[in-house]
PDB file of N, CA and C in Angstrom:
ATOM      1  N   UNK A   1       1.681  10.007   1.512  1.00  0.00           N
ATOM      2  CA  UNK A   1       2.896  10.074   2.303  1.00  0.00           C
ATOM      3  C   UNK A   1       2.587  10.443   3.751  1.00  0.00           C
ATOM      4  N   UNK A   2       1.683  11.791   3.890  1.00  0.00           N
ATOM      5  CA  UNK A   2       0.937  11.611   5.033  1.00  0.00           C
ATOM      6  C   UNK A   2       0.804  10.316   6.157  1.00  0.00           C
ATOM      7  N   UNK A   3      -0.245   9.642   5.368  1.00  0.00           N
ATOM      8  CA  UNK A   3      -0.296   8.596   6.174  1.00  0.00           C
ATOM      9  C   UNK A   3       0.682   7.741   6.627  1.00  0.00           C
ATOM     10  N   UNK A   4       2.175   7.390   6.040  1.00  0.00           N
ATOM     11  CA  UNK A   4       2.488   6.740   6.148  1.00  0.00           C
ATOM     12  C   UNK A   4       3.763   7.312   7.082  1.00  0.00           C
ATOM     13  N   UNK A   5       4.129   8.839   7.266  1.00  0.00           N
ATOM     14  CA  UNK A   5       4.471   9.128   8.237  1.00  0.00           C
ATOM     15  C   UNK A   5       3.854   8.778   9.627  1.00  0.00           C
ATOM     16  N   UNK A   6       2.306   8.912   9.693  1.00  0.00           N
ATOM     17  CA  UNK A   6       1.465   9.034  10.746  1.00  0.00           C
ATOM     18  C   UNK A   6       2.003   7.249  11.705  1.00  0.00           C
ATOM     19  N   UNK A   7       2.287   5.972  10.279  1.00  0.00           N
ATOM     20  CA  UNK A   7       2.412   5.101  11.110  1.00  0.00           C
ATOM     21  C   UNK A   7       3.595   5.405  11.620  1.00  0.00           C
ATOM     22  N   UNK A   8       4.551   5.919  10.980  1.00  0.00           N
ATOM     23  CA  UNK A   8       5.642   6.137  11.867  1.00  0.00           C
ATOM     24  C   UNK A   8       5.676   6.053  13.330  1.00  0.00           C
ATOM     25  N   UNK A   9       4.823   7.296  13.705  1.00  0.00           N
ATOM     26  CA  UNK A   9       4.778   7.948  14.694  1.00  0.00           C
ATOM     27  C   UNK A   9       3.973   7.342  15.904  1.00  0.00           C
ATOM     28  N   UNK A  10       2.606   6.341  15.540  1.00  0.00           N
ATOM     29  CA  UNK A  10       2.158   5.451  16.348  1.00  0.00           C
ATOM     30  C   UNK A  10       2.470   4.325  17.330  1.00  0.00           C
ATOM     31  N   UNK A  11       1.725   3.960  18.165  1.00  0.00           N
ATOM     32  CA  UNK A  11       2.064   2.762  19.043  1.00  0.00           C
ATOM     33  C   UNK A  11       1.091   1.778  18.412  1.00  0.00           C
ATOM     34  N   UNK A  12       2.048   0.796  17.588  1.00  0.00           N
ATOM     35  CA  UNK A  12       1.602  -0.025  17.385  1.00  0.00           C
ATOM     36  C   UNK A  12       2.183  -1.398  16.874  1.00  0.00           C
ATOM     37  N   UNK A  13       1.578  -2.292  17.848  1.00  0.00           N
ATOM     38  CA  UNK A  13       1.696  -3.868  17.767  1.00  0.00           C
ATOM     39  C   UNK A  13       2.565  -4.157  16.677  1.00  0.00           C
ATOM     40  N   UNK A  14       4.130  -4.904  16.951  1.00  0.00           N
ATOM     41  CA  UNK A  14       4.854  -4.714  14.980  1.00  0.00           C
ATOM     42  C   UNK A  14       3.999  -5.755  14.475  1.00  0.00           C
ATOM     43  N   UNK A  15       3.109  -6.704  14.911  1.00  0.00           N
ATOM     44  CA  UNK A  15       2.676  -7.356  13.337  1.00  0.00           C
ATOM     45  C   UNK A  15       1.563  -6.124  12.419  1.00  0.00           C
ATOM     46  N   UNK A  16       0.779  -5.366  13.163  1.00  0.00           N
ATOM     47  CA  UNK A  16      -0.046  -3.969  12.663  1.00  0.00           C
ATOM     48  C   UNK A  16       0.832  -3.162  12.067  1.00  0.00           C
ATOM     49  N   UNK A  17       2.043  -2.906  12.740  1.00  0.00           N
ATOM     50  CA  UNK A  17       2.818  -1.756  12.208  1.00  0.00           C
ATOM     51  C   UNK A  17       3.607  -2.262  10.745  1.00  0.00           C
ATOM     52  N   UNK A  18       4.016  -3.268  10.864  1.00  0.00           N
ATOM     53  CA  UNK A  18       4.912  -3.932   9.720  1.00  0.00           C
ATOM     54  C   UNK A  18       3.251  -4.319   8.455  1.00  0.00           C
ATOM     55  N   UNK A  19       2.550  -4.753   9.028  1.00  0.00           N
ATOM     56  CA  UNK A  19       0.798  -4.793   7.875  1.00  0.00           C
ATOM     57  C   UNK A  19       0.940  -3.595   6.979  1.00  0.00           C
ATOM     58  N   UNK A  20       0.816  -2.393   8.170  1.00  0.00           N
ATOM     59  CA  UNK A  20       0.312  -0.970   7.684  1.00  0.00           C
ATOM     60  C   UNK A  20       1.520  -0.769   6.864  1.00  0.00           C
ATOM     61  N   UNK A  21       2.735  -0.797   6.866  1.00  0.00           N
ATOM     62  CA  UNK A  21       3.687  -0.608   5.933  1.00  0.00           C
ATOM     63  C   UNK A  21       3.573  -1.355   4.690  1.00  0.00           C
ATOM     64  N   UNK A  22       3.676  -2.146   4.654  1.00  0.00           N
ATOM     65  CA  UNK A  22       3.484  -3.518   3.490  1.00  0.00           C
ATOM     66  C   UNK A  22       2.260  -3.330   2.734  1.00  0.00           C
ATOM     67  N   UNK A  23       1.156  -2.396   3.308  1.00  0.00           N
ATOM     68  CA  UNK A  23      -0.059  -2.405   2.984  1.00  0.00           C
ATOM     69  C   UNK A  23      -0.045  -0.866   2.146  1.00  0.00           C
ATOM     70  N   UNK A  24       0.862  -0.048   2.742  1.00  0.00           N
ATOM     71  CA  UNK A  24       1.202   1.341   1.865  1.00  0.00           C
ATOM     72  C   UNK A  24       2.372   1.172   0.829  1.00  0.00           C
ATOM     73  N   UNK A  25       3.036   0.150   0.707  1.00  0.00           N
ATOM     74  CA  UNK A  25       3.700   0.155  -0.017  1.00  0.00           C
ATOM     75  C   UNK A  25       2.801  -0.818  -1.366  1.00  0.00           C
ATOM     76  N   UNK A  26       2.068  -1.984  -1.355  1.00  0.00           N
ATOM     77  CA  UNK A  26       1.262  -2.471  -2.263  1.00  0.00           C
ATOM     78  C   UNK A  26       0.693  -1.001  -2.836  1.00  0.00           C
ATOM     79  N   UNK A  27       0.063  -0.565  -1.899  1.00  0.00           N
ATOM     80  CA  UNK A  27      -1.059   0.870  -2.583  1.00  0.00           C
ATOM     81  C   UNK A  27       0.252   1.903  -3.683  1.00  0.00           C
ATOM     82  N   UNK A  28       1.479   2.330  -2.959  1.00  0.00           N
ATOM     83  CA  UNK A  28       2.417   3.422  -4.012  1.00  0.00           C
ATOM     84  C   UNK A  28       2.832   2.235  -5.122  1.00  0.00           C
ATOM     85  N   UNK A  29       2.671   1.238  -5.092  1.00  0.00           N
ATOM     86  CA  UNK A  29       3.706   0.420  -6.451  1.00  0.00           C
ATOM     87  C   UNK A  29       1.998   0.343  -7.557  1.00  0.00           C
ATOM     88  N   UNK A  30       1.147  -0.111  -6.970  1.00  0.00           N
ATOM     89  CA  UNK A  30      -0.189   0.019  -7.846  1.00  0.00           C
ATOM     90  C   UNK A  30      -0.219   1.206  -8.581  1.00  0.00           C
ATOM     91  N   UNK A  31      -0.156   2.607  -7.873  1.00  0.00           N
ATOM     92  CA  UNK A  31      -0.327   3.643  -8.469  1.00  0.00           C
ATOM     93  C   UNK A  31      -0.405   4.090  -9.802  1.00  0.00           C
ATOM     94  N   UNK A  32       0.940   3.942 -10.535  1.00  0.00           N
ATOM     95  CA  UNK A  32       1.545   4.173 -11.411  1.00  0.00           C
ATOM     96  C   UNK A  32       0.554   3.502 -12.598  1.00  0.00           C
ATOM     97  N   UNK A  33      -0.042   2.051 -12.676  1.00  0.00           N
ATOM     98  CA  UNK A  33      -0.826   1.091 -13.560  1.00  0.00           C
ATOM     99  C   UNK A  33      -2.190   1.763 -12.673  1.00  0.00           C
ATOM    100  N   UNK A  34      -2.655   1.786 -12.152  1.00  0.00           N
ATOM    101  CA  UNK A  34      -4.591   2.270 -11.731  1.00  0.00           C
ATOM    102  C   UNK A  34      -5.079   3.381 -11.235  1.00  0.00           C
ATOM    103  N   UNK A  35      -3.574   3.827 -10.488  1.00  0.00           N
ATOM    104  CA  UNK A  35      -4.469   5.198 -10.232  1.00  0.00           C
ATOM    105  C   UNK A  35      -4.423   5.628  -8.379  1.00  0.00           C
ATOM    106  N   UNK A  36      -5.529   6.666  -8.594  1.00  0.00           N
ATOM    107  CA  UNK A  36      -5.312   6.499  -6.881  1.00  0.00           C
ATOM    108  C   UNK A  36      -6.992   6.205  -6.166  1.00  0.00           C
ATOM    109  N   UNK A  37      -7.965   6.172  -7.330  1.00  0.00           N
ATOM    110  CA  UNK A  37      -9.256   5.336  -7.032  1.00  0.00           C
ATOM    111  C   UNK A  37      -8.766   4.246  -6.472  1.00  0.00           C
ATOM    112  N   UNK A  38      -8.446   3.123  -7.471  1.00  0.00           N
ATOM    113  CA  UNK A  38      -8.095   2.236  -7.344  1.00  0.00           C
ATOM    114  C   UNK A  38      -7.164   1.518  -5.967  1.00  0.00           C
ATOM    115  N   UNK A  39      -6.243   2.438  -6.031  1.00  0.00           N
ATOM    116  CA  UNK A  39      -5.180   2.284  -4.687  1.00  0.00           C
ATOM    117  C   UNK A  39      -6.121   2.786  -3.178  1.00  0.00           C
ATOM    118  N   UNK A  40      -6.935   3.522  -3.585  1.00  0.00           N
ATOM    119  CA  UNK A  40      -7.655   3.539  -1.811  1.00  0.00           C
ATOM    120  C   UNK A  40      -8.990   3.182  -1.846  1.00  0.00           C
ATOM    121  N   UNK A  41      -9.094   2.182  -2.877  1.00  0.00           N
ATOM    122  CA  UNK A  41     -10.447   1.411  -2.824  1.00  0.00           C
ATOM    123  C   UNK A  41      -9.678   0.004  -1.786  1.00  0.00           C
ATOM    124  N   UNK A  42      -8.747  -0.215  -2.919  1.00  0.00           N
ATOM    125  CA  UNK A  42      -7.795  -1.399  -2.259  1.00  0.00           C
ATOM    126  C   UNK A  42      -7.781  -1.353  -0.653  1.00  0.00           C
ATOM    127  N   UNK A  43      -6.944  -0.096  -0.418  1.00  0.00           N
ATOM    128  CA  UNK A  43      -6.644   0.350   0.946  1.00  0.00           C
ATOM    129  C   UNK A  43      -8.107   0.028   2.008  1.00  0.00           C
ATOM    130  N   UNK A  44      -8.839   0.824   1.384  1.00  0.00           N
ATOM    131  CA  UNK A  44     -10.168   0.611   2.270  1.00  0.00           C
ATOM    132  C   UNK A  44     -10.323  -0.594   2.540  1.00  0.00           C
ATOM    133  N   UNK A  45     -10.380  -1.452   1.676  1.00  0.00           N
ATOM    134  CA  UNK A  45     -11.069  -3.056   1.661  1.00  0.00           C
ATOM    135  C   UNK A  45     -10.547  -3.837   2.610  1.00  0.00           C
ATOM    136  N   UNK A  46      -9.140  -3.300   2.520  1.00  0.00           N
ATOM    137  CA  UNK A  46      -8.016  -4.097   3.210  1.00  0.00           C
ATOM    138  C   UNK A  46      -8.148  -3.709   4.830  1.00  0.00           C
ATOM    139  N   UNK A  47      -8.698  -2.681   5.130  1.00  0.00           N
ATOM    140  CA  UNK A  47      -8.505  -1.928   6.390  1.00  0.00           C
ATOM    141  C   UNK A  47     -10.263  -2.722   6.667  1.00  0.00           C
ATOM    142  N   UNK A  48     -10.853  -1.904   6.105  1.00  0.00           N
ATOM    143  CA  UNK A  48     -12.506  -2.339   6.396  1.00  0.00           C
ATOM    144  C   UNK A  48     -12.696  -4.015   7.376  1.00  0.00           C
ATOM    145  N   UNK A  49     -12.070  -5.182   6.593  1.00  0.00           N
ATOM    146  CA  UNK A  49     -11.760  -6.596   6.466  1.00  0.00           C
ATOM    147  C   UNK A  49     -11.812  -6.607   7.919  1.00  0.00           C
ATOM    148  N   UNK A  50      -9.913  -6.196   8.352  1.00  0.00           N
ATOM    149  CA  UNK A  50      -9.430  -6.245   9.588  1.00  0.00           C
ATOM    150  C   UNK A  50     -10.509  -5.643  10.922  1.00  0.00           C
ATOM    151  N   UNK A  51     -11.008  -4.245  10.263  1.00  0.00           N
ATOM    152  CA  UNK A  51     -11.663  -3.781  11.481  1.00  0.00           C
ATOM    153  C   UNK A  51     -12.824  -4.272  11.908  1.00  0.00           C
ATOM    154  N   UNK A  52     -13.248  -5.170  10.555  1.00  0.00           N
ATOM    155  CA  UNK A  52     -14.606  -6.234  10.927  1.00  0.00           C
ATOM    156  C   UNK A  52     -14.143  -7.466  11.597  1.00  0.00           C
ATOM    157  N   UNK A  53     -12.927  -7.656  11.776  1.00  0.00           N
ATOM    158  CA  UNK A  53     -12.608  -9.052  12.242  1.00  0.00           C
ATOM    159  C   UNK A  53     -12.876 -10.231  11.496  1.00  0.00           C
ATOM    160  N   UNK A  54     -12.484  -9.853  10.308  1.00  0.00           N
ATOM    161  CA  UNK A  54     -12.491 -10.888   9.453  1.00  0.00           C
ATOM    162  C   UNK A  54     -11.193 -11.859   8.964  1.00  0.00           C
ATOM    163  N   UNK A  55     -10.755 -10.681   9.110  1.00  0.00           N
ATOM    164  CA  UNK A  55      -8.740 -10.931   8.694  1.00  0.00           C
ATOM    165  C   UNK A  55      -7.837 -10.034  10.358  1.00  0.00           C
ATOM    166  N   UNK A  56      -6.833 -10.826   9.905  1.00  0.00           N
ATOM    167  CA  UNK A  56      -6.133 -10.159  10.624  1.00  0.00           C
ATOM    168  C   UNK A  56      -4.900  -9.399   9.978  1.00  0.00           C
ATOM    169  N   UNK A  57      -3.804  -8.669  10.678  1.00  0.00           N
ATOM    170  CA  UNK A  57      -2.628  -8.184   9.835  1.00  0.00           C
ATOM    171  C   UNK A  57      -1.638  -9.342   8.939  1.00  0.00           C
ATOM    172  N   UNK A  58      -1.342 -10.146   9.918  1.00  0.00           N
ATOM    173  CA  UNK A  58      -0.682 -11.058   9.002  1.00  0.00           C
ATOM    174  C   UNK A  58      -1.423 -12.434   8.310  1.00  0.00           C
ATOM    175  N   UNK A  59      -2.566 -11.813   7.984  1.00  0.00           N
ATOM    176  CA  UNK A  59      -3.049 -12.481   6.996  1.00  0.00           C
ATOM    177  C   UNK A  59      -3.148 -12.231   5.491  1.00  0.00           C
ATOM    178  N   UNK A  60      -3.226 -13.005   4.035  1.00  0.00           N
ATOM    179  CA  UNK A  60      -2.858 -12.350   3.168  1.00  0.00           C
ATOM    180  C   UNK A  60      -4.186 -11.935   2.369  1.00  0.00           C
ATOM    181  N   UNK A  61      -4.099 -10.843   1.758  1.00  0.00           N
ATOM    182  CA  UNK A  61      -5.131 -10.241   0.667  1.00  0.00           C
ATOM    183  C   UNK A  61      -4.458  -9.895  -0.482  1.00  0.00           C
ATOM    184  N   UNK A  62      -4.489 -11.244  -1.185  1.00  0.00           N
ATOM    185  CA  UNK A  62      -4.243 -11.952  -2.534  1.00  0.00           C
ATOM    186  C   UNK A  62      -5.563 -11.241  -3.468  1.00  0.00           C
ATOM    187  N   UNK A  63      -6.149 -12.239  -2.490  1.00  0.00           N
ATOM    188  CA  UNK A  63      -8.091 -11.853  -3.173  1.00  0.00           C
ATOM    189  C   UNK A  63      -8.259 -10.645  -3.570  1.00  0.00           C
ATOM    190  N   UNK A  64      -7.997  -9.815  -2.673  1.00  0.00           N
ATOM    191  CA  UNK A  64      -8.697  -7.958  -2.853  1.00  0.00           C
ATOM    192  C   UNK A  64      -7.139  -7.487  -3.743  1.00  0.00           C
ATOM    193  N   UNK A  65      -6.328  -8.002  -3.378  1.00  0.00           N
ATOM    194  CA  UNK A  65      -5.572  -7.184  -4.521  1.00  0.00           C
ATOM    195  C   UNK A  65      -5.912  -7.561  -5.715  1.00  0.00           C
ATOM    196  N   UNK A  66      -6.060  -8.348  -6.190  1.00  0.00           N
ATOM    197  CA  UNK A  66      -6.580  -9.253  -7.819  1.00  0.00           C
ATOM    198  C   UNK A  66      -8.070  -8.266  -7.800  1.00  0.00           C
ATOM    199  N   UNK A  67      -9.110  -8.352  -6.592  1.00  0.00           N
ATOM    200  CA  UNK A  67     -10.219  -8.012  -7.143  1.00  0.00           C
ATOM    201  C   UNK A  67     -10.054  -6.127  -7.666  1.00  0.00           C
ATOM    202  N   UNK A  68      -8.572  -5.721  -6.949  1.00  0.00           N
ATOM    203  CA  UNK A  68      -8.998  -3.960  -7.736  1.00  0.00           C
ATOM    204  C   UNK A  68      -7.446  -4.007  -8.330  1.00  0.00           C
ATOM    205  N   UNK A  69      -6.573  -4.732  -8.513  1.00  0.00           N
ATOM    206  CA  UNK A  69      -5.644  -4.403  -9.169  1.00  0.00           C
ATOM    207  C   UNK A  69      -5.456  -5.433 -10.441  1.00  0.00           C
ATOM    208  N   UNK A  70      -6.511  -6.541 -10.357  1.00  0.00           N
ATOM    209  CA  UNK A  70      -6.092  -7.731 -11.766  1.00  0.00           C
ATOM    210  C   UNK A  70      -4.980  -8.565 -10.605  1.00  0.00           C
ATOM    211  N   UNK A  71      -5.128  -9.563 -11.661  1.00  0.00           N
ATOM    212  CA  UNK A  71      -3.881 -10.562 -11.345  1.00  0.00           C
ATOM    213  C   UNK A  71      -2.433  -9.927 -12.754  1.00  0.00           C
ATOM    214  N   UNK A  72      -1.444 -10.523 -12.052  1.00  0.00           N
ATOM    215  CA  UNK A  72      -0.588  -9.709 -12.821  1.00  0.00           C
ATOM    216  C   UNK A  72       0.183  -9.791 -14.440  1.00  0.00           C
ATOM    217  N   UNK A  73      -0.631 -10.808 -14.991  1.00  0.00           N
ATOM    218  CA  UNK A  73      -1.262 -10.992 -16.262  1.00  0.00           C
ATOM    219  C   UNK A  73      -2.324  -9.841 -16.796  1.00  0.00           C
ATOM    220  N   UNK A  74      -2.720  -9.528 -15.639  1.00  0.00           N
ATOM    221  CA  UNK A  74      -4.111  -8.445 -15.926  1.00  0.00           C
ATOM    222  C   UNK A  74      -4.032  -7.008 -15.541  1.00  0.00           C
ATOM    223  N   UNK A  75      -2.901  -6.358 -15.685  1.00  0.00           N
ATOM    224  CA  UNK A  75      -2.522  -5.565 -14.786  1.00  0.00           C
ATOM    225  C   UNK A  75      -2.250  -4.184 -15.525  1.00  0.00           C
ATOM    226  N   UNK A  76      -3.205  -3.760 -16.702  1.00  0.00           N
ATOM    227  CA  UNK A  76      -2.863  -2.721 -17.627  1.00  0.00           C
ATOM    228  C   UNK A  76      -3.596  -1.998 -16.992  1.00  0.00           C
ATOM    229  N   UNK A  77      -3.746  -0.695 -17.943  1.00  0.00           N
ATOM    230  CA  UNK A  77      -4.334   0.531 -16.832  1.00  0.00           C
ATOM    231  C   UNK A  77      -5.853   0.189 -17.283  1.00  0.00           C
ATOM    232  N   UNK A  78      -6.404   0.761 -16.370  1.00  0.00           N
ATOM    233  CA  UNK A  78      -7.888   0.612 -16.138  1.00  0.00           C
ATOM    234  C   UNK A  78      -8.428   1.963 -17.519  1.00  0.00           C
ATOM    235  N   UNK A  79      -9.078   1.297 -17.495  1.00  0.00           N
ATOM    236  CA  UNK A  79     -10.280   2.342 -18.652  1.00  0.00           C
ATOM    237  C   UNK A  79     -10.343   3.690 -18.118  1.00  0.00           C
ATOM    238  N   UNK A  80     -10.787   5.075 -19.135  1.00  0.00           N
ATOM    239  CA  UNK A  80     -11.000   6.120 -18.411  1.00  0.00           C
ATOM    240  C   UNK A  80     -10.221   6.792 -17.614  1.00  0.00           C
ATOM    241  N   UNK A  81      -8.777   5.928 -17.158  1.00  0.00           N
ATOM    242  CA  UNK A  81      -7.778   6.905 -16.624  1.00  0.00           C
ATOM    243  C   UNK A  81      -6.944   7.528 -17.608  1.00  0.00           C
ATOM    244  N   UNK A  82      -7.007   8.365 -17.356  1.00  0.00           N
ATOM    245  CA  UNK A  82      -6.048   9.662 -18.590  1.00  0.00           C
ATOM    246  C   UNK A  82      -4.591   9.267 -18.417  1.00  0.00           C
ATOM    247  N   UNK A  83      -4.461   9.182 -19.284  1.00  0.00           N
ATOM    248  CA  UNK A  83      -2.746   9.067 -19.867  1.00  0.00           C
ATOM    249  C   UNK A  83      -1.928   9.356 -19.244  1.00  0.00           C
ATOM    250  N   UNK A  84      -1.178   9.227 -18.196  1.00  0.00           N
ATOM    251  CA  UNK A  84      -0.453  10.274 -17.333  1.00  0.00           C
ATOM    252  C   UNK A  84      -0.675  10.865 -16.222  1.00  0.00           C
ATOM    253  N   UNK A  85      -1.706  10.310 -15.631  1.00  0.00           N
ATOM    254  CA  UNK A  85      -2.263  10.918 -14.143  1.00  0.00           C
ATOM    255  C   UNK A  85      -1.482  10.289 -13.436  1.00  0.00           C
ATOM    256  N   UNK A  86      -1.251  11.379 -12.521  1.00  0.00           N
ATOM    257  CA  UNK A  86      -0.128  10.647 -11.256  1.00  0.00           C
ATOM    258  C   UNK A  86       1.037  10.179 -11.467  1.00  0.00           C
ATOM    259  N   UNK A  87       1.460  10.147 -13.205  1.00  0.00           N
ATOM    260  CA  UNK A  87       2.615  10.028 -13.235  1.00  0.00           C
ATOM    261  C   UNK A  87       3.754  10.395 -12.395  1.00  0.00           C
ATOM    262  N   UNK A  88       4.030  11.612 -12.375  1.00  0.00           N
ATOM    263  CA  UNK A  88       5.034  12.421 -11.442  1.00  0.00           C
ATOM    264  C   UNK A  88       4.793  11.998 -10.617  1.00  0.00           C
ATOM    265  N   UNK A  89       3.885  12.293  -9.568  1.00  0.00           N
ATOM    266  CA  UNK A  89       3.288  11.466  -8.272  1.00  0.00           C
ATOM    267  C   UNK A  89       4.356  10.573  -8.506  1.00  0.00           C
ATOM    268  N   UNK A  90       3.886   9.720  -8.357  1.00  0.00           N
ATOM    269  CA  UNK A  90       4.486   8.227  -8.704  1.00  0.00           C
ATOM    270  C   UNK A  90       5.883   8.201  -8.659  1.00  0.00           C
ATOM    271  N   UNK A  91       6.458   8.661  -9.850  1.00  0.00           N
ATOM    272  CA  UNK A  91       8.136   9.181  -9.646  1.00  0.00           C
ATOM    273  C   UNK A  91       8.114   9.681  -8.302  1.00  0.00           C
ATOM    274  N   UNK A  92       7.395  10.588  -7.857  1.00  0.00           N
ATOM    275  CA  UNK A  92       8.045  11.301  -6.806  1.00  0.00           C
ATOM    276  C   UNK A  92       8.358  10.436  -4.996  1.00  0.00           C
ATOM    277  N   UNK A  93       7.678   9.301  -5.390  1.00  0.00           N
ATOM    278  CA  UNK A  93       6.545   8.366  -4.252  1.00  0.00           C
ATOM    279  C   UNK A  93       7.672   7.672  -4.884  1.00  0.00           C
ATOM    280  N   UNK A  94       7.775   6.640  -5.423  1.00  0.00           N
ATOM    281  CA  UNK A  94       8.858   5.676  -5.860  1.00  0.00           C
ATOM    282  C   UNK A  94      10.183   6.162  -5.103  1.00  0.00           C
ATOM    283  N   UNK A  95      10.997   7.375  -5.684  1.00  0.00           N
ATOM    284  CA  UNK A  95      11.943   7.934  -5.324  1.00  0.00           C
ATOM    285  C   UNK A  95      12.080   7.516  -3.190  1.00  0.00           C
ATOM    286  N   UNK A  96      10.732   8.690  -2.625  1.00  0.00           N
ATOM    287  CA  UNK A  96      10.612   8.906  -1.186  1.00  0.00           C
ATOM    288  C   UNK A  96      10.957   7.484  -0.782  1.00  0.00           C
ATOM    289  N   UNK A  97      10.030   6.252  -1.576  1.00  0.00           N
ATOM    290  CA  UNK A  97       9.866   5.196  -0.439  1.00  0.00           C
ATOM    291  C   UNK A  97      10.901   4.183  -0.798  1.00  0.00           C
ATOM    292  N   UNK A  98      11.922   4.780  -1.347  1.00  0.00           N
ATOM    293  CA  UNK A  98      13.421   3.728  -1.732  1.00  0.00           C
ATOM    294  C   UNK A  98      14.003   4.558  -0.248  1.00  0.00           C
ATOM    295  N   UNK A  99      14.030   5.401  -0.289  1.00  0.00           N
ATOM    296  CA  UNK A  99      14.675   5.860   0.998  1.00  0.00           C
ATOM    297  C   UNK A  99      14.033   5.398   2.464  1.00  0.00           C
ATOM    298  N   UNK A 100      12.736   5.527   2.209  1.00  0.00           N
ATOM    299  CA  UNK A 100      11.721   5.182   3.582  1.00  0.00           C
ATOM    300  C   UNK A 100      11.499   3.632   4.037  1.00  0.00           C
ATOM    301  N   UNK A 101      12.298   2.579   2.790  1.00  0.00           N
ATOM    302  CA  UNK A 101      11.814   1.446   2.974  1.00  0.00           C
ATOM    303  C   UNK A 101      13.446   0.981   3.453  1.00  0.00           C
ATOM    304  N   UNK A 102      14.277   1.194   3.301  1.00  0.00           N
ATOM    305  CA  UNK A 102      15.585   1.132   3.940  1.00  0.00           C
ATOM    306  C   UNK A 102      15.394   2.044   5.735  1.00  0.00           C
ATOM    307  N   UNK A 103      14.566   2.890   5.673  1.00  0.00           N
ATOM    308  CA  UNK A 103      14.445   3.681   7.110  1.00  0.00           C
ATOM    309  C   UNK A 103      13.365   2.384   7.980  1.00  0.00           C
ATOM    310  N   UNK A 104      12.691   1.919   7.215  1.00  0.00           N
ATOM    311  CA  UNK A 104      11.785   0.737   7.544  1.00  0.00           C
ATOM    312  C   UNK A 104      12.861  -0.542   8.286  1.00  0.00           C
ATOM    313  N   UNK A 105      13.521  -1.196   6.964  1.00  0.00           N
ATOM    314  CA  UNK A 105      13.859  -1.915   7.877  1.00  0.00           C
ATOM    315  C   UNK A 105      15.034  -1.950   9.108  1.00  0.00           C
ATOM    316  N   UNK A 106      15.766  -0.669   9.056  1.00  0.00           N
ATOM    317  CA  UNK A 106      16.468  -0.238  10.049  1.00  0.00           C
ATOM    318  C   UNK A 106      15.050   0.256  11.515  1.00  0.00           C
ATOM    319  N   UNK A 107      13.890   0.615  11.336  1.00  0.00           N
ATOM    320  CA  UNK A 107      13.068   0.291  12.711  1.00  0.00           C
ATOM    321  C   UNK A 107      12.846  -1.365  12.770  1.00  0.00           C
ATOM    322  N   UNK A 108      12.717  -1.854  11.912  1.00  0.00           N
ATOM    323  CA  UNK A 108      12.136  -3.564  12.416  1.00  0.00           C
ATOM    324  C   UNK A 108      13.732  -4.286  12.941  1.00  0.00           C
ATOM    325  N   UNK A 109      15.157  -3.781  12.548  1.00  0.00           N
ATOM    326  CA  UNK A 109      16.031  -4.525  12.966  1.00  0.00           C
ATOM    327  C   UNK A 109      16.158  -4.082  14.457  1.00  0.00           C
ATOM    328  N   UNK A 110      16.000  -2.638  14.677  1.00  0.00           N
ATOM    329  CA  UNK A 110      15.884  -2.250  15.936  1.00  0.00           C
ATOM    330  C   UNK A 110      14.960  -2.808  16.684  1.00  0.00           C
ATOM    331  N   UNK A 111      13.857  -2.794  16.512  1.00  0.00           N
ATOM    332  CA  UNK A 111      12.639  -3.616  17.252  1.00  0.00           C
ATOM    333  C   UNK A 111      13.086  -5.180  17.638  1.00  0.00           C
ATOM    334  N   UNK A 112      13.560  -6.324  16.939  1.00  0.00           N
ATOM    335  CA  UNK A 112      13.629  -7.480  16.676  1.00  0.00           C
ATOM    336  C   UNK A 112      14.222  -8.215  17.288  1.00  0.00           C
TER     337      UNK A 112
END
């Protein structure tokens, strides 16, 4: 949640700023099915990509989501995660970003 206040608060380019949102919201909906390995392996990959100049923001990562989340046929929990980790989390993150994603698009209608 941290972080995703922090974009709040930044100057940044809306196709970056609207990425970085879209890109924290893929990571809290994963959670719940993989975990939070999983969700900031994703995150990294996705960030890593861009800062190599490989991708840009509005480009899509189909690929890296399938390669740490499955395709969505494939999308059960990963091995070795305990029963219930991050559950609450999750509830609690679900709940925040129903409110934060309505605060979202009231900044992009303002911006637009």
């Amino acid at each position: 949640m941290l972080g995703y206040f922090r974009i709040l608060e930044q100057e940044l380019p809306p196709e970056e700023r609207r990425g970085r949102h879209l890109l924290c919201f893929e990571v809290f909906e994963q959670l719940g099915r993989h975990g939070w390995r999983a969700g900031g392996s994703f995150h990294r990959a996705v960030t890593d990509e861009i800062a190599a100049g490989r991708r840009g923001w509005l480009d899509g990562f189909d690929d890296i989501k399938a390669r740490y989340f499955g395709s969505p046929q494939t999308s059960a929990r990963r091995p070795g995660e305990a029963e219930g980790e991050g559950e609450e989390i999750c509830r609690y993150i679900d709940r925040s970003f129903a409110f934060w994603k309505e605060k979202e698009a009231e900044i992009f209608s303002l911006e637009g």
